[in-house]
N, C-alpha and C. Protein backbone atom coordinates (compact mmCIF):
# COMPACT_ATOMS: atom_id res chain seq x y z
N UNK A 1 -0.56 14.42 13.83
CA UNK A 1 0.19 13.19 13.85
C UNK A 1 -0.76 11.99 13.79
N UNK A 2 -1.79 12.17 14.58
CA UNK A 2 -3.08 11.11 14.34
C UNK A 2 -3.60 10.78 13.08
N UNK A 3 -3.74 11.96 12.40
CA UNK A 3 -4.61 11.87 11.02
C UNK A 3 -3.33 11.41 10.56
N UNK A 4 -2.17 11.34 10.57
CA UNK A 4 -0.79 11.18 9.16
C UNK A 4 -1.13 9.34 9.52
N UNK A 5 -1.05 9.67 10.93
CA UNK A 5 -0.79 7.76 10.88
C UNK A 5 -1.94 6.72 10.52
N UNK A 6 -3.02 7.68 10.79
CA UNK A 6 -4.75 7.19 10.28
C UNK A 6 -4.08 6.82 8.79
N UNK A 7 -4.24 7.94 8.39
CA UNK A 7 -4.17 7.82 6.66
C UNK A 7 -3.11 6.72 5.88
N UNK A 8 -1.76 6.23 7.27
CA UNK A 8 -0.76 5.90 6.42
C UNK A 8 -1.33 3.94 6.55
N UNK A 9 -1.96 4.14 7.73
CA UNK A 9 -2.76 2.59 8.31
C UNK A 9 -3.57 2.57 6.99
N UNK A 10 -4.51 3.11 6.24
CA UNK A 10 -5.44 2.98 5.65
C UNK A 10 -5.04 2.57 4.22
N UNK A 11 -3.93 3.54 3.62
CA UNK A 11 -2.63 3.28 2.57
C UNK A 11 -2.07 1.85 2.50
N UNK A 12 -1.53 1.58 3.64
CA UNK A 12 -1.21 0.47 3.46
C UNK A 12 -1.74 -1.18 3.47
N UNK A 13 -3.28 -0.87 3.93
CA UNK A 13 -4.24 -2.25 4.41
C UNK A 13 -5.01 -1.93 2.83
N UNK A 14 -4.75 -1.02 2.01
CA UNK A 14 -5.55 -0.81 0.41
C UNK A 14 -4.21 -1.31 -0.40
N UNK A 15 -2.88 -0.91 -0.13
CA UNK A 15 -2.18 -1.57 -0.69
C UNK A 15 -1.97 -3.06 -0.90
N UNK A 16 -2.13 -3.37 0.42
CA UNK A 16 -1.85 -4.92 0.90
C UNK A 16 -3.03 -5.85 0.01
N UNK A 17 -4.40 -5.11 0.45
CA UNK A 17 -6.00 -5.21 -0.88
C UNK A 17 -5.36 -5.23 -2.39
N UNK A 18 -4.60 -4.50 -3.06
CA UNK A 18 -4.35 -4.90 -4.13
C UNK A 18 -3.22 -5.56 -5.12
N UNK A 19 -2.02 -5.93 -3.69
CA UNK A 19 -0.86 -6.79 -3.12
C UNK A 19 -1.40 -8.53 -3.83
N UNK A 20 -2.42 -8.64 -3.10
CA UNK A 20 -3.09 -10.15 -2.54
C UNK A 20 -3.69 -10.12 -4.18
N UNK A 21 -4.49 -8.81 -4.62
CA UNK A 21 -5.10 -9.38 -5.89
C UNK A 21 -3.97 -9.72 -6.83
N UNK A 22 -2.71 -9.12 -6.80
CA UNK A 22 -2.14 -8.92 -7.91
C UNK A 22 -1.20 -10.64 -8.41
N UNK A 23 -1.53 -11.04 -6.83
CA UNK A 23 -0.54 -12.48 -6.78
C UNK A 23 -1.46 -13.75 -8.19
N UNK A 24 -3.02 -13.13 -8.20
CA UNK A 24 -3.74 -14.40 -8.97
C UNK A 24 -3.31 -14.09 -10.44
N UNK A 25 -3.48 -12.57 -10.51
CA UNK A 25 -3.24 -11.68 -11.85
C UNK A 25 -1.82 -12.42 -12.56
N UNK A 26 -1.10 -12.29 -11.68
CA UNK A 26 0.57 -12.79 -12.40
C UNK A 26 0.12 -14.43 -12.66
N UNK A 27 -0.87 -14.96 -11.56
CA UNK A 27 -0.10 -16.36 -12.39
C UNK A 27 -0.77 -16.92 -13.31
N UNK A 28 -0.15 -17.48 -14.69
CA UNK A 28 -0.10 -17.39 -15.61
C UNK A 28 -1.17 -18.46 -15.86
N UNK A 29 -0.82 -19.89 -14.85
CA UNK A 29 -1.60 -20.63 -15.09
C UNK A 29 -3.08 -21.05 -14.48
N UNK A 30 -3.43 -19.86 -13.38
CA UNK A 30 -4.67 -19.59 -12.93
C UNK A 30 -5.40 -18.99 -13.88
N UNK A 31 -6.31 -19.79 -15.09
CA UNK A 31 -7.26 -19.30 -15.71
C UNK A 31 -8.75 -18.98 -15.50
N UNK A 32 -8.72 -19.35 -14.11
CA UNK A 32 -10.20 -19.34 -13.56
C UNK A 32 -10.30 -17.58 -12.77
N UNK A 33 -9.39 -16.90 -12.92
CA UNK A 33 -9.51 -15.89 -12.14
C UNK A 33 -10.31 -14.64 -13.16
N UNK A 34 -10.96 -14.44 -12.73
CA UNK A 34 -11.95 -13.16 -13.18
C UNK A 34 -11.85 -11.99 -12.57
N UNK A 35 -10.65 -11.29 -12.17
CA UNK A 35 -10.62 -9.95 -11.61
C UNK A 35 -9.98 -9.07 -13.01
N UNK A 36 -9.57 -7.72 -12.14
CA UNK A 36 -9.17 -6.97 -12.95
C UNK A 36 -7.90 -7.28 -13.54
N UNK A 37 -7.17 -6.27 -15.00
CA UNK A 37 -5.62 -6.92 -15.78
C UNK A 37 -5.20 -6.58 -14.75
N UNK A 38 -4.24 -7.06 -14.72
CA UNK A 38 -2.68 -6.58 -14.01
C UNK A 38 -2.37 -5.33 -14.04
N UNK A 39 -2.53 -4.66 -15.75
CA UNK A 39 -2.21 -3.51 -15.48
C UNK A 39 -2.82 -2.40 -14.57
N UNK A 40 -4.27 -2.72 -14.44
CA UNK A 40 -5.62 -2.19 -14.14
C UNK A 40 -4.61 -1.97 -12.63
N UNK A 41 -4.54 -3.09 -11.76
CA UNK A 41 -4.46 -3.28 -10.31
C UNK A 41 -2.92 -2.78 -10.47
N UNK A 42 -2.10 -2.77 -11.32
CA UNK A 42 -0.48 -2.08 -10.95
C UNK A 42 -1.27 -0.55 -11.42
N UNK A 43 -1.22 -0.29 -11.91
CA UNK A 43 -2.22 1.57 -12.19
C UNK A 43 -2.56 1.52 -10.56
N UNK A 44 -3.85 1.08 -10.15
CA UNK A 44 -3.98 1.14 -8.59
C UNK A 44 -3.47 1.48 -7.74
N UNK A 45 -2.02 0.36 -7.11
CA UNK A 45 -1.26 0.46 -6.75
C UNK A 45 -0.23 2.24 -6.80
N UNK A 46 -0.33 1.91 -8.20
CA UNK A 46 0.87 3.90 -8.33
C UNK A 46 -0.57 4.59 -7.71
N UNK A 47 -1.71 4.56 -7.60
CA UNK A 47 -2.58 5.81 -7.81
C UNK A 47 -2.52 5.47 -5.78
N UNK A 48 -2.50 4.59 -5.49
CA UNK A 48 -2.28 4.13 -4.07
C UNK A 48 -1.25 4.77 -3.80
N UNK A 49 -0.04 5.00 -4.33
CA UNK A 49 0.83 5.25 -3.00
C UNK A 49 1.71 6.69 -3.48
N UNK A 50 1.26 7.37 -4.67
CA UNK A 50 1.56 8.50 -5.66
C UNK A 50 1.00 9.45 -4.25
N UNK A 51 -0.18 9.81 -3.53
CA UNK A 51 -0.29 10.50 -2.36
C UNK A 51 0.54 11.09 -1.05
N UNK A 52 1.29 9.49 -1.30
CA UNK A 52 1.91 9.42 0.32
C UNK A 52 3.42 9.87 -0.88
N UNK A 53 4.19 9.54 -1.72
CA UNK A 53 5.08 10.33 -2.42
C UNK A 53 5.08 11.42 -2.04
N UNK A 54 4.17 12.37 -2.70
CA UNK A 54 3.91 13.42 -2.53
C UNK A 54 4.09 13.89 -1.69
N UNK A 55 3.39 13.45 -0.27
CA UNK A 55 3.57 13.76 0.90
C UNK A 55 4.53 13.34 1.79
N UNK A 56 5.59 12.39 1.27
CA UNK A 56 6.81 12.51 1.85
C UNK A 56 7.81 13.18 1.23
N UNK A 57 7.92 14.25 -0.20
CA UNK A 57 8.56 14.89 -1.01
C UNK A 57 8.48 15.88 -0.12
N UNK A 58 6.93 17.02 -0.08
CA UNK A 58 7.15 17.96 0.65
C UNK A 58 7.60 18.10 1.79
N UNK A 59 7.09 17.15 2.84
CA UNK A 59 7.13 17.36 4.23
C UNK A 59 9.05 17.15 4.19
N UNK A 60 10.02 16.65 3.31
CA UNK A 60 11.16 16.38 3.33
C UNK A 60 11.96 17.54 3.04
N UNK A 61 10.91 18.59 1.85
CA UNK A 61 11.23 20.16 1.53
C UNK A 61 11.41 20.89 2.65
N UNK A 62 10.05 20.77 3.75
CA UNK A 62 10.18 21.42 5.05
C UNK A 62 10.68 20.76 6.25
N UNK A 63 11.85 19.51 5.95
CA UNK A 63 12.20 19.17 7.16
C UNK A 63 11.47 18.33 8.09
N UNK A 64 10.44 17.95 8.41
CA UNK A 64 9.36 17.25 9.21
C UNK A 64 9.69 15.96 9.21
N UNK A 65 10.79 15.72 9.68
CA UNK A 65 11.45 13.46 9.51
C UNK A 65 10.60 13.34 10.35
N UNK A 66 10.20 13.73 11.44
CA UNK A 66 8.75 12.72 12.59
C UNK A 66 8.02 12.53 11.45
N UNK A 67 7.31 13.00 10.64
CA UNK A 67 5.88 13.07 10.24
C UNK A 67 6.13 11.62 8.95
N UNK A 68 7.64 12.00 8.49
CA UNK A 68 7.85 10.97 7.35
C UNK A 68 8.10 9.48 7.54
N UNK A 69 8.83 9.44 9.24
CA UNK A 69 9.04 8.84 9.36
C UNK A 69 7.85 7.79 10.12
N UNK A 70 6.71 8.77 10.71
CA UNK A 70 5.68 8.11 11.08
C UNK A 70 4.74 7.21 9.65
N UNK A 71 4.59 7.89 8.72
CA UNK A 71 4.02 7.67 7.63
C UNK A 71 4.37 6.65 6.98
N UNK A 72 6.09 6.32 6.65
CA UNK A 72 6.41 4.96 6.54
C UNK A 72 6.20 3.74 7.33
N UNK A 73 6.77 3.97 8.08
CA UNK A 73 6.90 2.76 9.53
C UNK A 73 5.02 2.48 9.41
N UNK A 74 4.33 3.36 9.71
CA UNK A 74 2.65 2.75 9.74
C UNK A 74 2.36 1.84 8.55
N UNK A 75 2.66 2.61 7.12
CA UNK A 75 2.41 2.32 6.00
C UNK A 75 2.93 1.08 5.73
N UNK A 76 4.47 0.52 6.09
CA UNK A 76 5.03 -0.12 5.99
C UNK A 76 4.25 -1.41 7.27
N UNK A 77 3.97 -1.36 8.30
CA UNK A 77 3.68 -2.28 9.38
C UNK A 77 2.30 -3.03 9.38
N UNK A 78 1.38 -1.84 8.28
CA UNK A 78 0.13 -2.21 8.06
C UNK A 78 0.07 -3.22 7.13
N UNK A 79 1.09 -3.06 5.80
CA UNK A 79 0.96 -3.80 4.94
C UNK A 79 1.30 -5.35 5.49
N UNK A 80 2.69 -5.14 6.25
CA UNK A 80 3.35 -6.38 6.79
C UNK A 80 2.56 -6.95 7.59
N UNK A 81 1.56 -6.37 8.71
CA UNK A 81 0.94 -7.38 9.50
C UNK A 81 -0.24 -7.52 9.21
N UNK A 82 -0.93 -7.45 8.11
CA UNK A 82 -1.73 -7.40 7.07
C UNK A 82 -1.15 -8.83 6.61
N UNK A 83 -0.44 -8.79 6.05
CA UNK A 83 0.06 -10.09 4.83
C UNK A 83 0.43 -11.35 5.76
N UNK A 84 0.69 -10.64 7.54
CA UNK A 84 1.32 -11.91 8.32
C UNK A 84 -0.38 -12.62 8.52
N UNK A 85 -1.25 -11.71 8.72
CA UNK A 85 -2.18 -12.48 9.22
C UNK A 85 -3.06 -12.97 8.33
N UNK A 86 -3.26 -12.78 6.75
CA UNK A 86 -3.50 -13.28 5.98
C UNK A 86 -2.84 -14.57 5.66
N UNK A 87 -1.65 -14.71 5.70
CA UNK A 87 -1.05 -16.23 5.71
C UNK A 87 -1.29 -16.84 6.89
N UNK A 88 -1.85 -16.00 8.24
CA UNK A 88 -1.80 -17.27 9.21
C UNK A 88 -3.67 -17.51 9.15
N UNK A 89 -4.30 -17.15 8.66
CA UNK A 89 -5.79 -18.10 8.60
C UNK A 89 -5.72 -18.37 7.47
């Protein structure tokens, strides 16, 4: 249960990492930005969270809602208080 929620904390603070890049990518009229395309960082993103799919497909085959439900809620709380505390500094 440690390692699911390790992994789902880590998922979601890499998501949130390519969340924040993707906001300069879209806008249209930021020409000064030099990161990767859009598509590059949305590819990312699927290759980011295509794992935890996976691993909420099976564990849903064998029944395990603690494990799925731990995996979201982390995944989900990391990203969110990730993005809260990025807007507050």
């Amino acid at each position: 249960m440690i390692i699911t929620g390790a992994l789902s904390i880590c998922g979601g603070l890499t998501f949130l990492k390519y969340s924040i890049v993707l906001i300069p990518a879209i806008d249209v009229g930021l020409h000064a930005f030099s990161g990767p395309s859009l598509s590059g960082i949305l590819w990312r993103m699927v290759l980011t969270l295509l794992p935890f799919v996976v691993a909420v497909y099976g564990l849903h085959r064998k029944r395990e809602y603690v494990f799925i439900k731990v995996m979201v809620y982390l995944f989900s709380a990391a990203w969110l208080l990730g993005f809260i505390r990025l807007i507050n500094s």
